[in-house]
C-alpha atoms as a PDB file:
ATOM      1  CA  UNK A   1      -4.095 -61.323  -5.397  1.00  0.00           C
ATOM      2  CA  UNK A   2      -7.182 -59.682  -5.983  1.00  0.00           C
ATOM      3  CA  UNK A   3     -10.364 -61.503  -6.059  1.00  0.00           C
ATOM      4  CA  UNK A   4     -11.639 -62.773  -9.435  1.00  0.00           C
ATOM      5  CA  UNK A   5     -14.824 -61.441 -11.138  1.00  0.00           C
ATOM      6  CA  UNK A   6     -18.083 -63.695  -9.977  1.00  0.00           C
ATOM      7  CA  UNK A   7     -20.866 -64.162 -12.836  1.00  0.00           C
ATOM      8  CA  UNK A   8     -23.767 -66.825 -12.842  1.00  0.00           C
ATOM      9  CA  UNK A   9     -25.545 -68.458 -15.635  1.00  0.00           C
ATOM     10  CA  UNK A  10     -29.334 -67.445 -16.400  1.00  0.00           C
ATOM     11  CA  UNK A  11     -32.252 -69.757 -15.708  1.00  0.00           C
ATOM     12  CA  UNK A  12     -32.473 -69.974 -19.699  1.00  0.00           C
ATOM     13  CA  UNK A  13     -33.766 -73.810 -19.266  1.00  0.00           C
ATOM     14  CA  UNK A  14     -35.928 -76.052 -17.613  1.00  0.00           C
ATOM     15  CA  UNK A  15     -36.940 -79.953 -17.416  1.00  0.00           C
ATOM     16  CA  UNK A  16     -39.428 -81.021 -19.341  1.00  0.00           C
ATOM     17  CA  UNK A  17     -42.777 -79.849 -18.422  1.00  0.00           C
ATOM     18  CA  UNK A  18     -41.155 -77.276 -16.173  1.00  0.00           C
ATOM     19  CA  UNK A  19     -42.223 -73.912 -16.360  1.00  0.00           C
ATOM     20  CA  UNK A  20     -39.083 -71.175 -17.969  1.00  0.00           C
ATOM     21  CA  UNK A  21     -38.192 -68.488 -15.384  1.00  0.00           C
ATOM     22  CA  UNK A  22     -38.390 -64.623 -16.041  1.00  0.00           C
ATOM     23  CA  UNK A  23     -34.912 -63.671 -17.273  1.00  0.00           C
ATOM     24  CA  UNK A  24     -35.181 -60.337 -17.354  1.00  0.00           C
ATOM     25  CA  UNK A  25     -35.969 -60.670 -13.551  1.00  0.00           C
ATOM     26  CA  UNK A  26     -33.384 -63.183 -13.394  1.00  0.00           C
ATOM     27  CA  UNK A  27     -30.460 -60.633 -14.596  1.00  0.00           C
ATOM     28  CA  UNK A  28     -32.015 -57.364 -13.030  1.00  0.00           C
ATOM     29  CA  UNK A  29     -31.702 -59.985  -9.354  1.00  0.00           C
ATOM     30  CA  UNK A  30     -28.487 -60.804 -10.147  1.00  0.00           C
ATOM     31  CA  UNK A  31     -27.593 -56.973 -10.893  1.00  0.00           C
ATOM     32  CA  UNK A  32     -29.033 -55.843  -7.840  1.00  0.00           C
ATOM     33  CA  UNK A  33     -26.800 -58.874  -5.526  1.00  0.00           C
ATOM     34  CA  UNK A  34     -23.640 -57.105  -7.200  1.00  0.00           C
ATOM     35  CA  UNK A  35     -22.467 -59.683  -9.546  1.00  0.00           C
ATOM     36  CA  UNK A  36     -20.555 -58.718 -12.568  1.00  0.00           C
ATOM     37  CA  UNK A  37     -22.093 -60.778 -15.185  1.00  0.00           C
ATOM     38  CA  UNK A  38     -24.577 -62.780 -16.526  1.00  0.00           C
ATOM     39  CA  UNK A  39     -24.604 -65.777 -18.958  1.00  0.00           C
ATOM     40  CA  UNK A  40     -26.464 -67.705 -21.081  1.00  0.00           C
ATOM     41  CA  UNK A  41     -26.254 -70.858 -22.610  1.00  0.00           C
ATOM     42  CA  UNK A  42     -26.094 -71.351 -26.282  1.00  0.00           C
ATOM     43  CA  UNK A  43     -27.706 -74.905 -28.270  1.00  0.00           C
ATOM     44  CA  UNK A  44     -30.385 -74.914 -31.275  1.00  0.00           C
ATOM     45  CA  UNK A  45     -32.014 -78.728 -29.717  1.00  0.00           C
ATOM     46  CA  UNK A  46     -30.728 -79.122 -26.332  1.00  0.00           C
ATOM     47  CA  UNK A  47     -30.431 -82.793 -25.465  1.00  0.00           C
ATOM     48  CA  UNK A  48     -33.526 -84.760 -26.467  1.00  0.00           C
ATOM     49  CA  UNK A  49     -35.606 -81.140 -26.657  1.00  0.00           C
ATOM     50  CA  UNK A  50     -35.920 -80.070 -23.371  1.00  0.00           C
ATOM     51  CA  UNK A  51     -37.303 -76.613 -23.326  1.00  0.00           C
ATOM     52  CA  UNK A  52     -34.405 -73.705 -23.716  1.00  0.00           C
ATOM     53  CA  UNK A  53     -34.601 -70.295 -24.301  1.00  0.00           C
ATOM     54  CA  UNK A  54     -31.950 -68.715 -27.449  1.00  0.00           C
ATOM     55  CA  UNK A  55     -29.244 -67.069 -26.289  1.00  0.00           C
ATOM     56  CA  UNK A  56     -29.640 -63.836 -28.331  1.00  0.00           C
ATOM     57  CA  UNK A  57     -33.102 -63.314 -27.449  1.00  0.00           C
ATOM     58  CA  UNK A  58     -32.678 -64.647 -23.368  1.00  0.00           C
ATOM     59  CA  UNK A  59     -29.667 -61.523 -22.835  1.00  0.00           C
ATOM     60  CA  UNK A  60     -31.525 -58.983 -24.901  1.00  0.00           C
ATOM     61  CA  UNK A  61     -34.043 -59.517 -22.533  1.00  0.00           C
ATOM     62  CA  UNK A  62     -31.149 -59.225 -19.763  1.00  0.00           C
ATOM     63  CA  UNK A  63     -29.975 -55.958 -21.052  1.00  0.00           C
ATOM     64  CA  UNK A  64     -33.766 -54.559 -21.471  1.00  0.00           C
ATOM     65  CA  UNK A  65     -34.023 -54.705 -17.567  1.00  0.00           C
ATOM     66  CA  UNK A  66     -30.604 -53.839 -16.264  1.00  0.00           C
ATOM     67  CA  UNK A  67     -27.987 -50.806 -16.691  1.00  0.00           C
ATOM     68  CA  UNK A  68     -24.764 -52.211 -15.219  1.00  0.00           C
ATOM     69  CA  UNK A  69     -24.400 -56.295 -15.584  1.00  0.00           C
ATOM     70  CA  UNK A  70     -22.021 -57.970 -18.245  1.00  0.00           C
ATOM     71  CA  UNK A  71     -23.800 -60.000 -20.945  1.00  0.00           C
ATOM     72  CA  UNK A  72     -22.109 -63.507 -21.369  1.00  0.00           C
ATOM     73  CA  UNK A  73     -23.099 -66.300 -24.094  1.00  0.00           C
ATOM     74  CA  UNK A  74     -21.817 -68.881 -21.955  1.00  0.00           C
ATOM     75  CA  UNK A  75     -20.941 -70.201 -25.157  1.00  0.00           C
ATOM     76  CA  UNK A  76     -22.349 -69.582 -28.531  1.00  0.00           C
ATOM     77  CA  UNK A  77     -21.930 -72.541 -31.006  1.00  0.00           C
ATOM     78  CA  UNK A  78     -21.062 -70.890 -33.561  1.00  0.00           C
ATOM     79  CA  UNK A  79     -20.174 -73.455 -36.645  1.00  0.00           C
ATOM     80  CA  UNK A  80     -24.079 -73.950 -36.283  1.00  0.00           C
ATOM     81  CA  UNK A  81     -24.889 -70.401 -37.612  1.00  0.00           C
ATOM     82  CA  UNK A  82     -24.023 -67.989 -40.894  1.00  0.00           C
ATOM     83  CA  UNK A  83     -21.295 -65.802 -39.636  1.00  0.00           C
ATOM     84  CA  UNK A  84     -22.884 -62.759 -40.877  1.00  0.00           C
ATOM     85  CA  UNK A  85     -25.927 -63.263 -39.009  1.00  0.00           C
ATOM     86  CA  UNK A  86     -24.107 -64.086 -35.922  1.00  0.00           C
ATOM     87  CA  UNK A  87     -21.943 -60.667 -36.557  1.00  0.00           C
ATOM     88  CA  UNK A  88     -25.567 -58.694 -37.051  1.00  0.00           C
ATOM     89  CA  UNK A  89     -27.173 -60.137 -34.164  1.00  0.00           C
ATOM     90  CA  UNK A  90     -23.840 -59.932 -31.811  1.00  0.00           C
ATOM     91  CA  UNK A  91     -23.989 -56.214 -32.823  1.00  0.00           C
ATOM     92  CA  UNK A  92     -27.227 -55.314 -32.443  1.00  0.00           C
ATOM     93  CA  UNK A  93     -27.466 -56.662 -29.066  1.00  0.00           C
ATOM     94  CA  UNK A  94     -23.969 -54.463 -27.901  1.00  0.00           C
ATOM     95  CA  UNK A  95     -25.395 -51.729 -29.339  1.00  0.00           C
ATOM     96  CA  UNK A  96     -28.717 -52.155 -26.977  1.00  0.00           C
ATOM     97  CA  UNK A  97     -27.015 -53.213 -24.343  1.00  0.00           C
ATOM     98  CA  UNK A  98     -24.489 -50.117 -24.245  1.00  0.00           C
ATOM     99  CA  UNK A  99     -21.122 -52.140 -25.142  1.00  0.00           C
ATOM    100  CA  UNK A 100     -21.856 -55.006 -22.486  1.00  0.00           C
ATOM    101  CA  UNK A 101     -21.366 -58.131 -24.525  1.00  0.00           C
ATOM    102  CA  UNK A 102     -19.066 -60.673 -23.540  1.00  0.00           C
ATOM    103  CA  UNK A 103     -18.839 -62.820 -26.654  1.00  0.00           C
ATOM    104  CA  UNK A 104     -18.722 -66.839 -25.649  1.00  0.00           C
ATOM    105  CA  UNK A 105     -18.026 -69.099 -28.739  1.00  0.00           C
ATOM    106  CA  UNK A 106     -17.290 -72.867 -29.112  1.00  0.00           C
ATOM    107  CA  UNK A 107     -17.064 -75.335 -31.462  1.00  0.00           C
ATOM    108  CA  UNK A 108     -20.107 -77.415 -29.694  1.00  0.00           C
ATOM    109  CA  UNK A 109     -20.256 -80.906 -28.045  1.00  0.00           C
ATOM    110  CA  UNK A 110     -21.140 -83.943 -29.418  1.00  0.00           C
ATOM    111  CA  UNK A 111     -24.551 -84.426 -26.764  1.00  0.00           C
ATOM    112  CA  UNK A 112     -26.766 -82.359 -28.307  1.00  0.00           C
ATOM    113  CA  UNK A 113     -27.050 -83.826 -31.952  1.00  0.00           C
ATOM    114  CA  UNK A 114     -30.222 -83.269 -33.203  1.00  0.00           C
ATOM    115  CA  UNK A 115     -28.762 -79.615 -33.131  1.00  0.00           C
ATOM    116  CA  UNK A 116     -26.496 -79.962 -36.135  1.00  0.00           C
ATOM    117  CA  UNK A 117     -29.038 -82.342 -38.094  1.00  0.00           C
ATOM    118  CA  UNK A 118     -31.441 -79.766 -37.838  1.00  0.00           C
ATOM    119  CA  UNK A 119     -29.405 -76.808 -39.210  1.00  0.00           C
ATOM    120  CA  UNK A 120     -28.194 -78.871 -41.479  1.00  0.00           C
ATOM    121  CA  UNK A 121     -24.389 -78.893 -40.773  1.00  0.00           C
ATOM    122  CA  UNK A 122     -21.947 -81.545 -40.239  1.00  0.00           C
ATOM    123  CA  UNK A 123     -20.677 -81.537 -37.041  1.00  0.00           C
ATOM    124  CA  UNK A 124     -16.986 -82.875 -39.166  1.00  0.00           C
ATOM    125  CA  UNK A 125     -16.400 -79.072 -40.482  1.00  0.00           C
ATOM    126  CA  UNK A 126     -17.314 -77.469 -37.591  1.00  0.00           C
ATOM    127  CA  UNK A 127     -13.913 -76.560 -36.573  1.00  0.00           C
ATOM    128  CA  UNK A 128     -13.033 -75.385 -40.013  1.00  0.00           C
ATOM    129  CA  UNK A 129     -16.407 -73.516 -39.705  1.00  0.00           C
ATOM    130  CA  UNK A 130     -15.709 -72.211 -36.330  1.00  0.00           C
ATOM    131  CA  UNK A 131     -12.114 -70.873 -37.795  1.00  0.00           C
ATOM    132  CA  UNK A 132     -13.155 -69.439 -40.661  1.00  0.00           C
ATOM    133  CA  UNK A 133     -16.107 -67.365 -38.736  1.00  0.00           C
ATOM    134  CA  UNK A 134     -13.994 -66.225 -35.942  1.00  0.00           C
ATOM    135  CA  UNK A 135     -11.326 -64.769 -38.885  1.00  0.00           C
ATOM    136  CA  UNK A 136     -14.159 -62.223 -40.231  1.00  0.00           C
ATOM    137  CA  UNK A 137     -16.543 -62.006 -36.824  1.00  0.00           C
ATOM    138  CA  UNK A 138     -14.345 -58.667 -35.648  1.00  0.00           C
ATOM    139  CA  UNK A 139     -14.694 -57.062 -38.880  1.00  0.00           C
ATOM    140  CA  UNK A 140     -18.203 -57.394 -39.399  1.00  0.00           C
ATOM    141  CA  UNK A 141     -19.129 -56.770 -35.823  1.00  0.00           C
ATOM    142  CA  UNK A 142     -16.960 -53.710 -35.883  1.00  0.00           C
ATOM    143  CA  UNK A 143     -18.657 -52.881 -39.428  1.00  0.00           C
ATOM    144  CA  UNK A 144     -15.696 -52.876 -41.544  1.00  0.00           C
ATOM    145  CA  UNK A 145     -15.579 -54.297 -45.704  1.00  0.00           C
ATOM    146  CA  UNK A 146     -14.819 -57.980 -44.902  1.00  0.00           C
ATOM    147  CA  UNK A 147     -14.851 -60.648 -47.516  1.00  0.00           C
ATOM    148  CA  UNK A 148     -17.411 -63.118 -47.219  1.00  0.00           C
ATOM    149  CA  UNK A 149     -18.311 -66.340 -48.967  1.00  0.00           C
ATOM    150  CA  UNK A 150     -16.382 -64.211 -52.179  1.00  0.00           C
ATOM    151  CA  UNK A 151     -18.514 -60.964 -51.163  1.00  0.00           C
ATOM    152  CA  UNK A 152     -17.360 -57.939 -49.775  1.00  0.00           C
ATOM    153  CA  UNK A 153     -19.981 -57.112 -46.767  1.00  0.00           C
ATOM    154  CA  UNK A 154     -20.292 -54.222 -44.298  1.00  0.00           C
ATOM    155  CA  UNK A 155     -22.740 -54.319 -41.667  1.00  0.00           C
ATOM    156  CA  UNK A 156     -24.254 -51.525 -40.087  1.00  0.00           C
ATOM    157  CA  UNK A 157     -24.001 -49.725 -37.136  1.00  0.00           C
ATOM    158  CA  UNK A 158     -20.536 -51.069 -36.674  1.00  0.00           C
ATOM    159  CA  UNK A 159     -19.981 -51.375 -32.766  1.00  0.00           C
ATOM    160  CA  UNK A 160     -16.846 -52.128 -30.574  1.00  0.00           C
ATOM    161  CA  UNK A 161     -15.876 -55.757 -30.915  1.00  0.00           C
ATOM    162  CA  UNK A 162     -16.510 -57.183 -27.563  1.00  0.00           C
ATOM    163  CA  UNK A 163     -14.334 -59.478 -25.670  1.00  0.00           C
ATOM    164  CA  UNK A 164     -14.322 -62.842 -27.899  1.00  0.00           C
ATOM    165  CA  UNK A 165     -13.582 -65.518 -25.198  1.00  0.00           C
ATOM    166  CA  UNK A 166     -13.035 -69.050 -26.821  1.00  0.00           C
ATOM    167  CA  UNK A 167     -14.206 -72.192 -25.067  1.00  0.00           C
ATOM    168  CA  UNK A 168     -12.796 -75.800 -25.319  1.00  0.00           C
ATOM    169  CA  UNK A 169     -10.028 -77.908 -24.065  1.00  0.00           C
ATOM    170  CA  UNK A 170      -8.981 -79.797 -26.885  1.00  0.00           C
ATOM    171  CA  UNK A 171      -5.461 -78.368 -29.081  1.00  0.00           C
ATOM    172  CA  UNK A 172      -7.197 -76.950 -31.207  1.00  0.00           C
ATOM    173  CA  UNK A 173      -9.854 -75.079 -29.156  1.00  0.00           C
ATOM    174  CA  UNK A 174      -6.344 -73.961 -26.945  1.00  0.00           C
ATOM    175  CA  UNK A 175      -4.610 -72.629 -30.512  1.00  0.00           C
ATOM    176  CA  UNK A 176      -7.803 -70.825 -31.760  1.00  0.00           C
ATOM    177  CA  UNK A 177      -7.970 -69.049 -28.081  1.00  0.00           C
ATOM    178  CA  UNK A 178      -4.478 -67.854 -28.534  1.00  0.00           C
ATOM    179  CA  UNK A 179      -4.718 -66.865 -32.229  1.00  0.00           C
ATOM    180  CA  UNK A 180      -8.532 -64.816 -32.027  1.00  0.00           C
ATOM    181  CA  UNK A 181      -9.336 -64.708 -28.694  1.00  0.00           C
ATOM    182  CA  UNK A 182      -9.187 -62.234 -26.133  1.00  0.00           C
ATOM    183  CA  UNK A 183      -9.792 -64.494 -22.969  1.00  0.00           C
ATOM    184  CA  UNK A 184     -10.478 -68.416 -22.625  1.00  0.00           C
ATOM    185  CA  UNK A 185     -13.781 -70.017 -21.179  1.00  0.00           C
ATOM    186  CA  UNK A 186     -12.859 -73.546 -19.318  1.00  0.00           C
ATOM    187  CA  UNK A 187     -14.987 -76.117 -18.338  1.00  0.00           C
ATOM    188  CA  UNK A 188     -14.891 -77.619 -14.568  1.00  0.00           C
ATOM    189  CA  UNK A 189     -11.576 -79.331 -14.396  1.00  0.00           C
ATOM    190  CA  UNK A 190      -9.875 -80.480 -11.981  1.00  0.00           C
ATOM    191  CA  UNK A 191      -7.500 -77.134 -10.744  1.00  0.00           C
ATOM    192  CA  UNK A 192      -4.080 -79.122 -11.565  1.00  0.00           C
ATOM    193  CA  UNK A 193      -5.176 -79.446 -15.234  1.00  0.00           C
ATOM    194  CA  UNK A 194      -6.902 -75.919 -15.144  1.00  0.00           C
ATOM    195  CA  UNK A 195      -3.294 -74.555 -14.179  1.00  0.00           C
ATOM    196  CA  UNK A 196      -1.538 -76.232 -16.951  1.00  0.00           C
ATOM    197  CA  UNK A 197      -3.389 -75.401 -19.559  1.00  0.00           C
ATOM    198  CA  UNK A 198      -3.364 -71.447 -18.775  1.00  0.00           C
ATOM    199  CA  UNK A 199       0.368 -71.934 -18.456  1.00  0.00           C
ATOM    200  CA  UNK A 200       0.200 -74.126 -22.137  1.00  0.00           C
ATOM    201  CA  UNK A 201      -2.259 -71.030 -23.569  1.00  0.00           C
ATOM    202  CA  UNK A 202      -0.056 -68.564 -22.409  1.00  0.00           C
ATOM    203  CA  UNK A 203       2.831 -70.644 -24.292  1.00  0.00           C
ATOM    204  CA  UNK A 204       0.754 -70.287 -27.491  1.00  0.00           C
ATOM    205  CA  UNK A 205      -0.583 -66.637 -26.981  1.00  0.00           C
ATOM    206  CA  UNK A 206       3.752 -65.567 -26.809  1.00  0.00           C
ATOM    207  CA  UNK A 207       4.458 -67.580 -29.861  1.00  0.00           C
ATOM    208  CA  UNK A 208       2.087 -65.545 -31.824  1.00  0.00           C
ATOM    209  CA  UNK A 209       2.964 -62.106 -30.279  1.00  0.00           C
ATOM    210  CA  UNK A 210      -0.453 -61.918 -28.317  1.00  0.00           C
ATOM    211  CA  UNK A 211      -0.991 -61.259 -24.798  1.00  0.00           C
ATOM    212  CA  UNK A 212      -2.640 -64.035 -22.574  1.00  0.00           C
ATOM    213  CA  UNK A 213      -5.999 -64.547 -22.901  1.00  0.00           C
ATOM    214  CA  UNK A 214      -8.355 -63.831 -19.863  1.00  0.00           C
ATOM    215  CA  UNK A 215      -9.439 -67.051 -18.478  1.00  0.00           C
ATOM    216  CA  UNK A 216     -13.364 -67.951 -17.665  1.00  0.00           C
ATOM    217  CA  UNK A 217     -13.748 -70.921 -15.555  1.00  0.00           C
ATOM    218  CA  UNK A 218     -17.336 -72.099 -14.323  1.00  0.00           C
ATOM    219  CA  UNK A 219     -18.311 -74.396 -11.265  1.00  0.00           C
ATOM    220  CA  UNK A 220     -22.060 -75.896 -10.531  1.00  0.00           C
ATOM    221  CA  UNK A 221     -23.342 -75.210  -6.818  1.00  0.00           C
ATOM    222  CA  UNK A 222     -26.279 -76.550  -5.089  1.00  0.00           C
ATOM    223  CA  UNK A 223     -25.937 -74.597  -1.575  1.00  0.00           C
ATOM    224  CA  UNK A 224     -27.716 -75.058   1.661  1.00  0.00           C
ATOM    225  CA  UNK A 225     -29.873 -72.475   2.690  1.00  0.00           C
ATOM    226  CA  UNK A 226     -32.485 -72.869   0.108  1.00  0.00           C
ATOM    227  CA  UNK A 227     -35.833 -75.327   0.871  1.00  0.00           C
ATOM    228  CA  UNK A 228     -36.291 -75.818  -2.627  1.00  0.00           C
ATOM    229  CA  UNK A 229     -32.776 -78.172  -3.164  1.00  0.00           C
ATOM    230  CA  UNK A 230     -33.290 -81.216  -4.031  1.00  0.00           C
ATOM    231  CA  UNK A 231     -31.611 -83.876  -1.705  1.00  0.00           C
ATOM    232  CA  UNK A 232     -28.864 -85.687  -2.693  1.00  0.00           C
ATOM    233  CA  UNK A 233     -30.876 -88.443  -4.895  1.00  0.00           C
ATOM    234  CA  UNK A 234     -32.823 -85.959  -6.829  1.00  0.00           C
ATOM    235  CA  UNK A 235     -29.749 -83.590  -7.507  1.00  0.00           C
ATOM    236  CA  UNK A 236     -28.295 -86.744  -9.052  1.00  0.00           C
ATOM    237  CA  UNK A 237     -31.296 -87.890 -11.127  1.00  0.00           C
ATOM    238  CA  UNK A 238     -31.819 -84.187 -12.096  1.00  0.00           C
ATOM    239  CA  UNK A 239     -27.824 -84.377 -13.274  1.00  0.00           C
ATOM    240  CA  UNK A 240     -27.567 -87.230 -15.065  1.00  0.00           C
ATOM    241  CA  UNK A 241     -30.693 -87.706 -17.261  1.00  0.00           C
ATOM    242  CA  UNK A 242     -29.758 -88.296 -20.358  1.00  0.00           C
ATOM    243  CA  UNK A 243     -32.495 -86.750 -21.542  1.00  0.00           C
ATOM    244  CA  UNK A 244     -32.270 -84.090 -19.418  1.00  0.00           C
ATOM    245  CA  UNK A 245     -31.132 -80.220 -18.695  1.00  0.00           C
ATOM    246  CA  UNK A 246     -27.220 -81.581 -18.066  1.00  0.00           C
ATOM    247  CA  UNK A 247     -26.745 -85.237 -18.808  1.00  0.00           C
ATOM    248  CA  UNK A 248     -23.227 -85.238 -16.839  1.00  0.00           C
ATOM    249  CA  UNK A 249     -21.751 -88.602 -16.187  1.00  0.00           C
ATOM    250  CA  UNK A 250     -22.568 -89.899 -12.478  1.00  0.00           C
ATOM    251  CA  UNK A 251     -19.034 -89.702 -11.097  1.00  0.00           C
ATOM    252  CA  UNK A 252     -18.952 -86.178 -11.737  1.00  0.00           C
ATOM    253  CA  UNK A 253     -22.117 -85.146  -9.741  1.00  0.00           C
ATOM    254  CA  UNK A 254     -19.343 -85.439  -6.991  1.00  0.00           C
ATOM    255  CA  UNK A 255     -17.985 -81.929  -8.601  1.00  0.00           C
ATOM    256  CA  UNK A 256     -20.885 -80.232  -7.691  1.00  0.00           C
ATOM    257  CA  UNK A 257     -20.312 -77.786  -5.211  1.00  0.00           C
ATOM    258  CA  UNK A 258     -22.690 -78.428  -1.881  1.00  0.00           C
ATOM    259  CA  UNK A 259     -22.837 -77.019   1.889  1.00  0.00           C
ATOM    260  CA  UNK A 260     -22.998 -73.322   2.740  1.00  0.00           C
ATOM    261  CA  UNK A 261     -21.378 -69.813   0.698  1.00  0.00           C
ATOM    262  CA  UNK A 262     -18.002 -70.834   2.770  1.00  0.00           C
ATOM    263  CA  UNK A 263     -17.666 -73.673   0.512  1.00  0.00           C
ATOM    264  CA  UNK A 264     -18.611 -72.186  -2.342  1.00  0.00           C
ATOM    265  CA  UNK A 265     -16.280 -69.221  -1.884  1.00  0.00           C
ATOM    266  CA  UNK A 266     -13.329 -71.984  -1.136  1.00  0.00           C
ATOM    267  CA  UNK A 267     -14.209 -73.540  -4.644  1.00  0.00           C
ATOM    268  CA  UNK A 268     -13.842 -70.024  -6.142  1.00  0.00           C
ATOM    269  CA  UNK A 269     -10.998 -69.139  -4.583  1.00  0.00           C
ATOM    270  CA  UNK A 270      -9.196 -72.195  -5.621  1.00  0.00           C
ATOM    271  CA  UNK A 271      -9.502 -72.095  -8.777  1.00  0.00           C
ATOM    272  CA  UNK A 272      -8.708 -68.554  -9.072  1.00  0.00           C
ATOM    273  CA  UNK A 273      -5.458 -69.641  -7.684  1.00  0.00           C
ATOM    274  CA  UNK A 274      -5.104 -72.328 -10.793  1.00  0.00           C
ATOM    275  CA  UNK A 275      -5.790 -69.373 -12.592  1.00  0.00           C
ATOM    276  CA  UNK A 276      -8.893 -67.868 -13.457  1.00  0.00           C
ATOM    277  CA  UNK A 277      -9.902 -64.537 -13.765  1.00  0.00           C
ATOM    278  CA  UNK A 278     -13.901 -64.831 -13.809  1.00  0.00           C
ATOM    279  CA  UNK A 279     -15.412 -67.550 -12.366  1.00  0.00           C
ATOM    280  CA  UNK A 280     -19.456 -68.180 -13.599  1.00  0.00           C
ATOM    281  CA  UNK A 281     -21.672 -70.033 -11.520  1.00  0.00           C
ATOM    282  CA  UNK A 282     -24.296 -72.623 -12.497  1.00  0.00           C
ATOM    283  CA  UNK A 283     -27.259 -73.840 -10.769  1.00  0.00           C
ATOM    284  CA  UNK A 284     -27.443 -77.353 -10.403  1.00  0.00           C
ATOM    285  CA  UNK A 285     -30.641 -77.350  -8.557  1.00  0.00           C
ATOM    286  CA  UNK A 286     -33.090 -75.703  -5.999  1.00  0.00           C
ATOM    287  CA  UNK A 287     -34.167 -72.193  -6.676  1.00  0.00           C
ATOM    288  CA  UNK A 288     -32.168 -70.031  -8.807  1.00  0.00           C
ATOM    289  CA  UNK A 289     -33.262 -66.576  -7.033  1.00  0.00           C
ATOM    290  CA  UNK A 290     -32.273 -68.142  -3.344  1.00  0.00           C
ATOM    291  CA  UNK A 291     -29.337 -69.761  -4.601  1.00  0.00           C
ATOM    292  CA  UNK A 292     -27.831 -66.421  -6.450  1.00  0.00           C
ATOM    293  CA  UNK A 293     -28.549 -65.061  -3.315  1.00  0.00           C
ATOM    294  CA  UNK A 294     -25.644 -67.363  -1.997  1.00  0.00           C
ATOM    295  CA  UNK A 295     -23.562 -66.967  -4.652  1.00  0.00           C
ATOM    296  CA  UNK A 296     -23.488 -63.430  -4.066  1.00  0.00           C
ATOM    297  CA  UNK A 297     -22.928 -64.189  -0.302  1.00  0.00           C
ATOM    298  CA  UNK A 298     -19.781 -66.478  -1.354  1.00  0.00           C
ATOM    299  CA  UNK A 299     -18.381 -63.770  -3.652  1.00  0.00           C
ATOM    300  CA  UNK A 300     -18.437 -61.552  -0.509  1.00  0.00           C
ATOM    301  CA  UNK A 301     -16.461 -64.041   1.089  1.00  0.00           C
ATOM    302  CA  UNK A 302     -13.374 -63.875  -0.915  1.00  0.00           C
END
């Protein structure tokens, strides 16, 4: 089996009062430790309004410093934005970035409200919103006539459609992965349910003629090795604010990966085994250029 592609998420966000980190620095580090992609998260208001970076604007940034390094909305919420504009903006950036767009999209969670009252948009049609996007997004991207709103529109420069990887658990999210997309971003699960519900997509992708989607799975990491971690009680508090960068639930603070690369790279390696192809690593805490640094050491463990 060979070893699945290793990708980390860009310091795109930071506490409150916290200062933002360089991301073009950021991606050009993580280019130069050999990873194969970078990601960023997507949310108009994240949480309460704790201070994050857009996604377009954090990976053009990525792509202005680096050459080789996959460009990963890790994902866009995309009911939450005019489908046209997110075509334009999708293709402008694969067009600077020379074709390096991995294209994240989901439906978006129910935390970060203050996101859909402030675009305006209930977050009750966002599926149908979601669907009707990702039915014209290749089109436009690729800058093809597609019919929009009752308009024919052709954007230009058209630009290969990049990998569309759809994120979400739910039915639904699973039957729009195997009707539009090319590959499937998961959540942490636990690796029995990850494994089912590759073998369930790959059920749905065959009923509609399609091939499999690739599947992205992601895992958070605090490793040792870095002065800046926060001990055990701060790693929690720093989790499960609310208000906060993450607001997880406390039990699942126990998810976070902890200890040295070895562990990390067992994490990895097991859920490549329940069936992912790429695996992107978050930083739960500490300091993201020392702890890509171990990432990169637990990728050359596998």
């Amino acid at each position: 089996m060979t070893a699945p592609k290793i990708g980390v998420m860009l310091p795109t966000m930071t506490e409150r009062g916290g200062e933002l980190t360089d991301v073009g620095r950021a991606a050009r580090h993580a280019e130069d430790l050999g990873l194969e992609s970078v990601w960023a998260v997507d949310q108009l208001v994240a949480g309460s309004g704790v201070p994050l970076l857009e996604s377009t604007v954090a990976l053009t940034a990525a792509a202005a410093t680096t050459s080789r390094i996959r460009l990963g909305y890790g994902v866009l919420v995309l009911p939450l934005r005019p489908a046209v504009w997110t075509a334009k903006q999708v293709a402008s950036l694969q067009h600077v970035s020379g074709d390096r767009v991995l294209l994240g999209i989901g439906v978006g969670g129910d935390r970060h409200a203050l996101s859909w009252e402030a675009a305006g948009v209930s977050r009750r049609e966002r599926g149908r919103r979601t669907d009707d996007a990702l039915a014209v997004l290749p089109d436009l991207i690729a800058g093809r006539p597609s019919r929009v709103a009752g308009a024919t529109v052709q954007l230009a420069p058209g630009v290969p459609v990049p990998p569309i990887i759809v994120g979400g658990l739910s039915p639904a999210a699973l039957a729009r992965a195997a009707t539009y997309g090319d590959g499937w971003f998961a959540l942490p699960v636990p690796d029995e349910l990850l494994a089912a519900t590759v073998g369930r997509l790959a059920e749905l992708a065959a009923a509609r003629g399609r091939p499999t989607p690739e599947v992205t799975s992601s895992v958070l990491a605090a490793l040792d090795g870095d002065p800046a971690r926060p001990d055990r009680a701060g790693l929690t508090r720093r989790l499960t604010d609310p208000n906060g960068m993450f607001g997880m639930p406390g039990e699942a603070v126990d998810t976070v990966v902890v200890g040295g690369p070895d562990s990390l790279s067992d994490r990895i390696g097991a859920v490549h085994v329940a069936g992912a192809d790429r695996v992107i690593v978050s930083v739960a805490g500490g300091d993201w250029f020392r702890q890509t640094e171990l990432v990169a050491t637990a990728a050359a463990l596998l």
